[in-house]
C-alpha atoms as a PDB file:
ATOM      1  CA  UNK A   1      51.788  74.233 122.328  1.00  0.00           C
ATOM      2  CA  UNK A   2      53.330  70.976 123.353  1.00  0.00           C
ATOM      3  CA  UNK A   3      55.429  70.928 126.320  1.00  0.00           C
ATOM      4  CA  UNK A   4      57.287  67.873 125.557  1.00  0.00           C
ATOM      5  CA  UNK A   5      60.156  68.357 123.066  1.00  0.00           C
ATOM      6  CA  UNK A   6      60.005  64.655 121.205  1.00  0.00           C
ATOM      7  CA  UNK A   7      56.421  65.352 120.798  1.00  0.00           C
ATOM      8  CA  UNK A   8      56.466  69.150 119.664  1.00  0.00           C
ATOM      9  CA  UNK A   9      55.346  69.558 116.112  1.00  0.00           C
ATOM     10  CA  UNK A  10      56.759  71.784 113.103  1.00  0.00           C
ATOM     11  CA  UNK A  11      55.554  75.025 114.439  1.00  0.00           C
ATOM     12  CA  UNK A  12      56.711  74.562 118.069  1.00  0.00           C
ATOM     13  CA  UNK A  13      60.057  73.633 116.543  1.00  0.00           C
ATOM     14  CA  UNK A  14      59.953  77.130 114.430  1.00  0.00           C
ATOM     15  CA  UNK A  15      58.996  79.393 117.270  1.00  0.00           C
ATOM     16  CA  UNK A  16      62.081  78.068 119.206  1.00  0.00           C
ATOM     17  CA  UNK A  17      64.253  78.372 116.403  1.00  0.00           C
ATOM     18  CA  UNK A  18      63.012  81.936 116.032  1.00  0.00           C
ATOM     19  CA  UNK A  19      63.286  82.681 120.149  1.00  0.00           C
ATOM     20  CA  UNK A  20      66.893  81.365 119.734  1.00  0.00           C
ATOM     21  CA  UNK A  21      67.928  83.752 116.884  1.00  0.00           C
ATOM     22  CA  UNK A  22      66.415  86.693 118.069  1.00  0.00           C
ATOM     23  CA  UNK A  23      68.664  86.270 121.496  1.00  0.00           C
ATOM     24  CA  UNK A  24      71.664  85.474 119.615  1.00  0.00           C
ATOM     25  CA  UNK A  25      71.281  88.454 117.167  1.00  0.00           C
ATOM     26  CA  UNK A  26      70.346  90.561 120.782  1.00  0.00           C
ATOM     27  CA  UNK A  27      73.459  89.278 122.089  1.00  0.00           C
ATOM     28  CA  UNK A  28      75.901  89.941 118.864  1.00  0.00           C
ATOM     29  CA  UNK A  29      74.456  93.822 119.040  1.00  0.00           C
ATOM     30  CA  UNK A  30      75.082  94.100 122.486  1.00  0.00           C
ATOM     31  CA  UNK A  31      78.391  92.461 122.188  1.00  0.00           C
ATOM     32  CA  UNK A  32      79.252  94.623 119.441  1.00  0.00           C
ATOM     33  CA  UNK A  33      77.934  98.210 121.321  1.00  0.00           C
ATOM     34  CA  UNK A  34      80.109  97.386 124.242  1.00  0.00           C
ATOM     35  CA  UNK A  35      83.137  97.043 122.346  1.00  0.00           C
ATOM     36  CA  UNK A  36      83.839 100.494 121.967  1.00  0.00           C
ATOM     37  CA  UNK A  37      87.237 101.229 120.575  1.00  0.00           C
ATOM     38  CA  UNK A  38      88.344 104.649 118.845  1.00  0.00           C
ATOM     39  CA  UNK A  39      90.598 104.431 116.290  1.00  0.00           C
ATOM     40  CA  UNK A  40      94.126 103.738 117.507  1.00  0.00           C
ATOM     41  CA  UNK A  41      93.454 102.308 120.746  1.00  0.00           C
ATOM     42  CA  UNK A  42      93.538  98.723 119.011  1.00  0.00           C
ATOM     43  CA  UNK A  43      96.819  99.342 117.633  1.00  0.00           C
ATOM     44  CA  UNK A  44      98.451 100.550 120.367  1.00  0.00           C
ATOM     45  CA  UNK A  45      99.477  96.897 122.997  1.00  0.00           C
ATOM     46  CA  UNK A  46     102.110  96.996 125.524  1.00  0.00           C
ATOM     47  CA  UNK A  47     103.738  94.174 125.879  1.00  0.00           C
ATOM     48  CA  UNK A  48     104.793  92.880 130.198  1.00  0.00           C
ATOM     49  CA  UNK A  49     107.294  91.018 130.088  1.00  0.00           C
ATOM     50  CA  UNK A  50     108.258  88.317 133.082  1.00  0.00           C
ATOM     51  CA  UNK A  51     111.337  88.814 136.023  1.00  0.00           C
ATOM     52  CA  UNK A  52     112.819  86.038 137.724  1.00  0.00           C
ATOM     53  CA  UNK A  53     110.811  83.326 138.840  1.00  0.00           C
ATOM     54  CA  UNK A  54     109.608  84.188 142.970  1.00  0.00           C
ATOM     55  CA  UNK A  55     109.708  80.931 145.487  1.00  0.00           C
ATOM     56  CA  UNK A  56     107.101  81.367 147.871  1.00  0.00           C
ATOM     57  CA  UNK A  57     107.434  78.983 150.965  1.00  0.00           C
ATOM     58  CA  UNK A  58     104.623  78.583 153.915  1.00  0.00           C
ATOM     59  CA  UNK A  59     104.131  75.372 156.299  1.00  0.00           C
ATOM     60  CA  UNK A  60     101.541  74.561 153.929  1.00  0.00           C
ATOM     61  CA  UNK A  61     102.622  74.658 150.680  1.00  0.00           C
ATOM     62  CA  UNK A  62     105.215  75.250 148.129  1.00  0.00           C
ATOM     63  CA  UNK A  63     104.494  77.966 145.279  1.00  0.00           C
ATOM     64  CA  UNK A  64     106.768  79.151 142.120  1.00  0.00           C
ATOM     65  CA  UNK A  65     105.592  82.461 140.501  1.00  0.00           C
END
């Protein structure tokens, strides 16, 4: 195996292509198991909406929220 990546021939290129797509597929299936919504819990957003703007003063610093 060649440690150098300029100097790494077809089969060193292969075996990272393959590391690379067996972490991205691990990572898509993991992504997609953690997602777990039931039915109407995507369907169901509340919407916040924003109050008057706050003007916080200190000696420091000025800061509108």
């Amino acid at each position: 195996m060649n440690h150098s990546f300029y100097s790494a021939d077809r089969t060193t290129h292969s075996k990272i292509v393959i590391v690379a797509l067996i972490c991205a597929t691990a990572v898509a299936g993991i992504s997609i198991a953690a997602h777990s919504s039931t039915g109407d819990e995507a369907t169901h957003v509340s919407v916040i909406k924003a109050g008057k703007t706050a003007t916080v003063a200190s000696a420091i610093e000025l800061a509108v929220r």
